[in-house]
C-alpha atoms as a PDB file:
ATOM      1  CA  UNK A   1      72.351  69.724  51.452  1.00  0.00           C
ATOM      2  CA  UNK A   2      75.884  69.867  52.217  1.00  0.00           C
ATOM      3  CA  UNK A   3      76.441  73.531  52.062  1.00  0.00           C
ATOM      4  CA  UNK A   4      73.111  74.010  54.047  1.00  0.00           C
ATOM      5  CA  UNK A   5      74.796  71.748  56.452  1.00  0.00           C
ATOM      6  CA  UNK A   6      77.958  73.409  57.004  1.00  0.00           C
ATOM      7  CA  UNK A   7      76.598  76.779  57.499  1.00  0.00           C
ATOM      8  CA  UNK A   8      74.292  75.623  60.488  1.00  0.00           C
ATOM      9  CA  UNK A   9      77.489  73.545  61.771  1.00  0.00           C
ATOM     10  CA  UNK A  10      79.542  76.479  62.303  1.00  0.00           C
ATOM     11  CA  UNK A  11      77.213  78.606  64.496  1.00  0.00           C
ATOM     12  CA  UNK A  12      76.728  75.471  66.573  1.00  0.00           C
ATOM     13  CA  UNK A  13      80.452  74.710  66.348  1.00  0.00           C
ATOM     14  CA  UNK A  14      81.394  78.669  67.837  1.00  0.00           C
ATOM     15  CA  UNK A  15      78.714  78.317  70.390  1.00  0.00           C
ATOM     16  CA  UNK A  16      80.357  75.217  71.645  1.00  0.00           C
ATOM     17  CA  UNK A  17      83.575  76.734  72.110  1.00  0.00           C
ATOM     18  CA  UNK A  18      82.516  79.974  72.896  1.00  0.00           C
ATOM     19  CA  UNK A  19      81.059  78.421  76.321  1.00  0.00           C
ATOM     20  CA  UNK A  20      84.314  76.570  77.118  1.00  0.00           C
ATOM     21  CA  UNK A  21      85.050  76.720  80.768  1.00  0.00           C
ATOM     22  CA  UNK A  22      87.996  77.880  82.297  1.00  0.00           C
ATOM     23  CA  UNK A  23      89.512  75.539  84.792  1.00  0.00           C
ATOM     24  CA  UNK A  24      92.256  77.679  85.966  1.00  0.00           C
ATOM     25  CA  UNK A  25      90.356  80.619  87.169  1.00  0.00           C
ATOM     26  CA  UNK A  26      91.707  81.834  90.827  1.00  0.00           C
ATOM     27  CA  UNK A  27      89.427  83.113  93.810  1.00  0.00           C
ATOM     28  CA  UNK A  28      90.292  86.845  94.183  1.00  0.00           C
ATOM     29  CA  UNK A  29      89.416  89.279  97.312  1.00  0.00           C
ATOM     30  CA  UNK A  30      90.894  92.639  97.584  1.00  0.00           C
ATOM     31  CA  UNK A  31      90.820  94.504 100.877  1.00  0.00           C
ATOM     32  CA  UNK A  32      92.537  98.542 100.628  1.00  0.00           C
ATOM     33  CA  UNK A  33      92.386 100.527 103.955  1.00  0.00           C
ATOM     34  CA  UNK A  34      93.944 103.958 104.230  1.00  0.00           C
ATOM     35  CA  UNK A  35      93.898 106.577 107.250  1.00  0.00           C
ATOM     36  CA  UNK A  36      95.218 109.898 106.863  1.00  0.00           C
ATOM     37  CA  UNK A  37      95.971 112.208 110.182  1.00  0.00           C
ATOM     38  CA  UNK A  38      97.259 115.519 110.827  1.00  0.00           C
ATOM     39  CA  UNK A  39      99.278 115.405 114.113  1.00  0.00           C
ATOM     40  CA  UNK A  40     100.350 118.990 116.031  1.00  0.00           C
ATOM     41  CA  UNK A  41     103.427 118.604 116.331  1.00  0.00           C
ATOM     42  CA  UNK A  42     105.331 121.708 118.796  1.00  0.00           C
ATOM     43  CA  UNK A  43     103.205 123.696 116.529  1.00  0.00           C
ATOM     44  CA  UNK A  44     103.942 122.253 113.565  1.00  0.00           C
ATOM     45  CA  UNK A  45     101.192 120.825 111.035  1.00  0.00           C
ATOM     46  CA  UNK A  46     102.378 117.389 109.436  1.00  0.00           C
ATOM     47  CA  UNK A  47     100.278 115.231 107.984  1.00  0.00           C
ATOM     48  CA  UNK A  48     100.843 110.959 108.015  1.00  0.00           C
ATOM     49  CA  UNK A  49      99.017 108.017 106.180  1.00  0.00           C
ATOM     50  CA  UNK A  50      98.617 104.855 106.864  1.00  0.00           C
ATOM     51  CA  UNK A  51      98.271 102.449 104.836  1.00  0.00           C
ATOM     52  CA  UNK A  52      96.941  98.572 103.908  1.00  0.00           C
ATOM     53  CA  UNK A  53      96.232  96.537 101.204  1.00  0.00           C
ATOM     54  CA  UNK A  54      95.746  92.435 101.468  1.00  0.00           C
ATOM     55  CA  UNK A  55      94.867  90.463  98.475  1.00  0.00           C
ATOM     56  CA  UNK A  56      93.674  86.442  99.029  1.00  0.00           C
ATOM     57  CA  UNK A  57      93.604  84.328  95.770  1.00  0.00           C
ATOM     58  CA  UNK A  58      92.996  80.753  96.254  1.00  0.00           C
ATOM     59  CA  UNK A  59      93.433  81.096 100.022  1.00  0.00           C
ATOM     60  CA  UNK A  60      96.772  82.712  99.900  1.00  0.00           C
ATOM     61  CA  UNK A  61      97.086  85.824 101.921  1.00  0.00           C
ATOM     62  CA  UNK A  62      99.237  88.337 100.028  1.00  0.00           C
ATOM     63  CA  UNK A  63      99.530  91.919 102.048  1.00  0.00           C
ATOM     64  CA  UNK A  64     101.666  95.350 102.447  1.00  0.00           C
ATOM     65  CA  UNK A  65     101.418  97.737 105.394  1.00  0.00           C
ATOM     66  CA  UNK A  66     102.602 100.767 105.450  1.00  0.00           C
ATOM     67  CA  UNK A  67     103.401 102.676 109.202  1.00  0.00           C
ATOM     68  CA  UNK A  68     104.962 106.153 109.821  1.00  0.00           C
ATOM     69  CA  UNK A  69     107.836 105.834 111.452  1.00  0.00           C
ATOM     70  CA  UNK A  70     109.616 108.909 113.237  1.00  0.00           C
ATOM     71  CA  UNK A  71     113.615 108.694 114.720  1.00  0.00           C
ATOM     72  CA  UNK A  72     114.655 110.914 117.876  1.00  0.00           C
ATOM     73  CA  UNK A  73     116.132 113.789 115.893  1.00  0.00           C
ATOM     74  CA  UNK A  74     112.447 114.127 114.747  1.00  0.00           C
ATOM     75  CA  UNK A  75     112.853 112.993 111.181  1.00  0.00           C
ATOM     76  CA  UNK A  76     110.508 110.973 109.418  1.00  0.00           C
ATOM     77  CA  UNK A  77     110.355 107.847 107.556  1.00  0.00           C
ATOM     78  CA  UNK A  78     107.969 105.383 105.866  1.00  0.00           C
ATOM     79  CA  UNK A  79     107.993 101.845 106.175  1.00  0.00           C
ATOM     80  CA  UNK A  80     106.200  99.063 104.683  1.00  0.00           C
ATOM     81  CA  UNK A  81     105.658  95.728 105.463  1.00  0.00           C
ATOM     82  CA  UNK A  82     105.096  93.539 102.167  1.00  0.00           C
ATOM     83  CA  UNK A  83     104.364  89.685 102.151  1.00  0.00           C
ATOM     84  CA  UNK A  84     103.742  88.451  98.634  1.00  0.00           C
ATOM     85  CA  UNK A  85     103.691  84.546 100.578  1.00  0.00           C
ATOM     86  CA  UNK A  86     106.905  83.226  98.409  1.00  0.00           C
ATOM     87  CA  UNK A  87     108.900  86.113 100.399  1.00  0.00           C
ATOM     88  CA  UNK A  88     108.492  88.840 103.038  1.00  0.00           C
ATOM     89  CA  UNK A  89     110.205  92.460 102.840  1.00  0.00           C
ATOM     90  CA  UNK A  90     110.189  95.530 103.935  1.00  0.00           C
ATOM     91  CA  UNK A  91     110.883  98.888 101.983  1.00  0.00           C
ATOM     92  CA  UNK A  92     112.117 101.679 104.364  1.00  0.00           C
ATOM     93  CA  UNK A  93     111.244 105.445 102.910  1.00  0.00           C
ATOM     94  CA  UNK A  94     113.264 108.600 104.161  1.00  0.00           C
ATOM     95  CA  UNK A  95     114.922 111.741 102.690  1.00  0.00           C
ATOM     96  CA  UNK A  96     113.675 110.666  99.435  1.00  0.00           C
ATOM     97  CA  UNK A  97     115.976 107.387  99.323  1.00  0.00           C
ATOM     98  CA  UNK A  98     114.730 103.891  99.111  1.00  0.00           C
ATOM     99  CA  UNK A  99     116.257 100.766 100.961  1.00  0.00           C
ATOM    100  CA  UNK A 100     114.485  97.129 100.481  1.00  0.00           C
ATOM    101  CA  UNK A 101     115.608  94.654 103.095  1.00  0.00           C
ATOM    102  CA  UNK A 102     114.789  90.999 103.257  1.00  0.00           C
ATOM    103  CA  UNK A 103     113.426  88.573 105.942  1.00  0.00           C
ATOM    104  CA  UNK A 104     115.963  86.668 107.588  1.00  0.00           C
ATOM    105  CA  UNK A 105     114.532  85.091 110.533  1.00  0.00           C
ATOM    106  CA  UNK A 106     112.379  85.558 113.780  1.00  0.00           C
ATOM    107  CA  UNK A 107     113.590  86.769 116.623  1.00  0.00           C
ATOM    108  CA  UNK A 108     111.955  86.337 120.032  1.00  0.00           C
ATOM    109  CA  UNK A 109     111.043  90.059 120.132  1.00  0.00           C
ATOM    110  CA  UNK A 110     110.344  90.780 116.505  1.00  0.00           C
ATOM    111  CA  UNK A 111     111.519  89.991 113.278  1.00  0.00           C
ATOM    112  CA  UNK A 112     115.117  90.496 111.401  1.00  0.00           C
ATOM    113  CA  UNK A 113     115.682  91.889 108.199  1.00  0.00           C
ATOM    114  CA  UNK A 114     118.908  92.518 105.692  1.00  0.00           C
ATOM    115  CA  UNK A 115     120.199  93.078 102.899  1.00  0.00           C
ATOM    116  CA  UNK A 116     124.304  95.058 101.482  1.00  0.00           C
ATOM    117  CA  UNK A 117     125.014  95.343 104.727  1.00  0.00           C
ATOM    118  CA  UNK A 118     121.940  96.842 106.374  1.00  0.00           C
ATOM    119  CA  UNK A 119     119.606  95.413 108.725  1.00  0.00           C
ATOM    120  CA  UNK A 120     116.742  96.192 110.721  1.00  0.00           C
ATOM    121  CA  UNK A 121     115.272  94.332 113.550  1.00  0.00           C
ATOM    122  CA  UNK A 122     111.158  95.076 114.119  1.00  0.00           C
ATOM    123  CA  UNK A 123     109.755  95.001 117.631  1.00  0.00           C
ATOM    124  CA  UNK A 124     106.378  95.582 118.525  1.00  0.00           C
ATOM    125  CA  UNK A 125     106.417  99.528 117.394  1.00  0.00           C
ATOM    126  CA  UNK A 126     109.855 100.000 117.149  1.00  0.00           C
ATOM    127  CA  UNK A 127     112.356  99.879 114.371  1.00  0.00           C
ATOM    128  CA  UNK A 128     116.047  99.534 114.975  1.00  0.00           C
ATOM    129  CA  UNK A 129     118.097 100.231 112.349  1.00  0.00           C
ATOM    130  CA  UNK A 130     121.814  99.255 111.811  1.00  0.00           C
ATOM    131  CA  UNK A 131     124.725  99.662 109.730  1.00  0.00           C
ATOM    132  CA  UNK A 132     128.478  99.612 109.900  1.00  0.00           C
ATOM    133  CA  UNK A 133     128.291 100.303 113.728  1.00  0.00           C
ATOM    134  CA  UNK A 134     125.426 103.243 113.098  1.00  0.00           C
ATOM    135  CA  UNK A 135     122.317 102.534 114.981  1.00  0.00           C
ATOM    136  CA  UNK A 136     119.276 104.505 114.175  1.00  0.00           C
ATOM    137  CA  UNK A 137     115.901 103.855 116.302  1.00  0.00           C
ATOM    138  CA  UNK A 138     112.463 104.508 114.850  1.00  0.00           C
ATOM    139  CA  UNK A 139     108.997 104.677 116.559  1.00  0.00           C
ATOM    140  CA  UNK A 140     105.912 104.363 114.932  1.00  0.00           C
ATOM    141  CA  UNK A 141     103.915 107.325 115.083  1.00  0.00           C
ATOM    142  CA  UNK A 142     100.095 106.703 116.573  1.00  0.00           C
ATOM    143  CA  UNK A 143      97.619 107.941 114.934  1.00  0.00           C
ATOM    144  CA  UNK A 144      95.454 108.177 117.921  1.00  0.00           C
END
C-alpha cells in the first residue's frame, strides 16, 4: 500500500508545482518603426533612416529615436534620443566616433545635455553642439 501510495503522490505532487503561478510576471508591448529615404542631394544619392523603438512594461514607457542630423558644411550625423525612464541620453553618431551625453535639465526652448566637457542643447529640429568655445549646429534632415 505504501509504495502504491507514493508513486501516485509524486505525479500529483509535480502537477502541483508544475502549475505554480508566477506573481512577478511584467506587462510587455513592443512598438519598432523604421523609415528609410533616399534624398537628391546637388546630385548626389544618400540614403537616411529613421528610426523608433518604445517598449511599455508595467506602464513604464521606455523609448530611443533615432533622427538624421546634417551640419552646414554638409556633413552628416546620427543622433538618438534614448529614455530607459531611470535616465535620459542621447548618443550622437558622426565620422565613425561615438559621444553619449546626459540629461541635465530643461530649457525653455529644448532640452540640455553633457557630459567631459561636451554639451548639446536640443531645440525643436535643431542641435547645437558645444565644446571648448567650438560651436557646431545640426538640422534634422526631413524626410518629406
Amino acid at each position: 500500500m505504501r509504495p502504491t501510495f507514493l508513486l501516485l503522490s509524486l505525479p500529483v505532487l509535480s502537477l502541483l508545482l508544475s502549475c505554480k503561478k508566477d506573481q512577478d510576471s511584467k506587462m510587455m508591448k513592443e512598438t519598432y518603426s523604421s523609415e528609410t529615404t533616399t534624398v537628391d542631394d546637388n546630385g548626389k544619392k544618400d540614403s537616411m533612416t529613421t528610426t523608433s523603438v518604445e517598449k511599455e512594461i508595467d506602464g513604464n514607457r521606455n523609448g530611443s529615436y533615432s533622427y538624421p542630423y546634417k551640419a552646414s558644411d554638409g556633413s552628416r550625423a546620427k543622433v538618438t534620443f534614448m529614455n530607459n525612464g531611470r535616465s535620459k541620453t542621447i548618443l550622437i553618431e558622426a565620422n565613425n566616433r561615438k559621444f553619449e551625453l546626459d540629461f541635465k535639465n530643461k530649457t525653455p526652448e529644448g532640452e540640455l545635455y553633457e557630459r567631459s566637457g561636451i554639451s548639446a542643447e536640443s531645440k525643436g529640429d535643431s542641435l547645437i553642439i558645444s565644446q571648448d568655445n567650438n560651436e557646431i549646429a545640426l538640422v534634422r534632415v526631413n524626410l518629406n
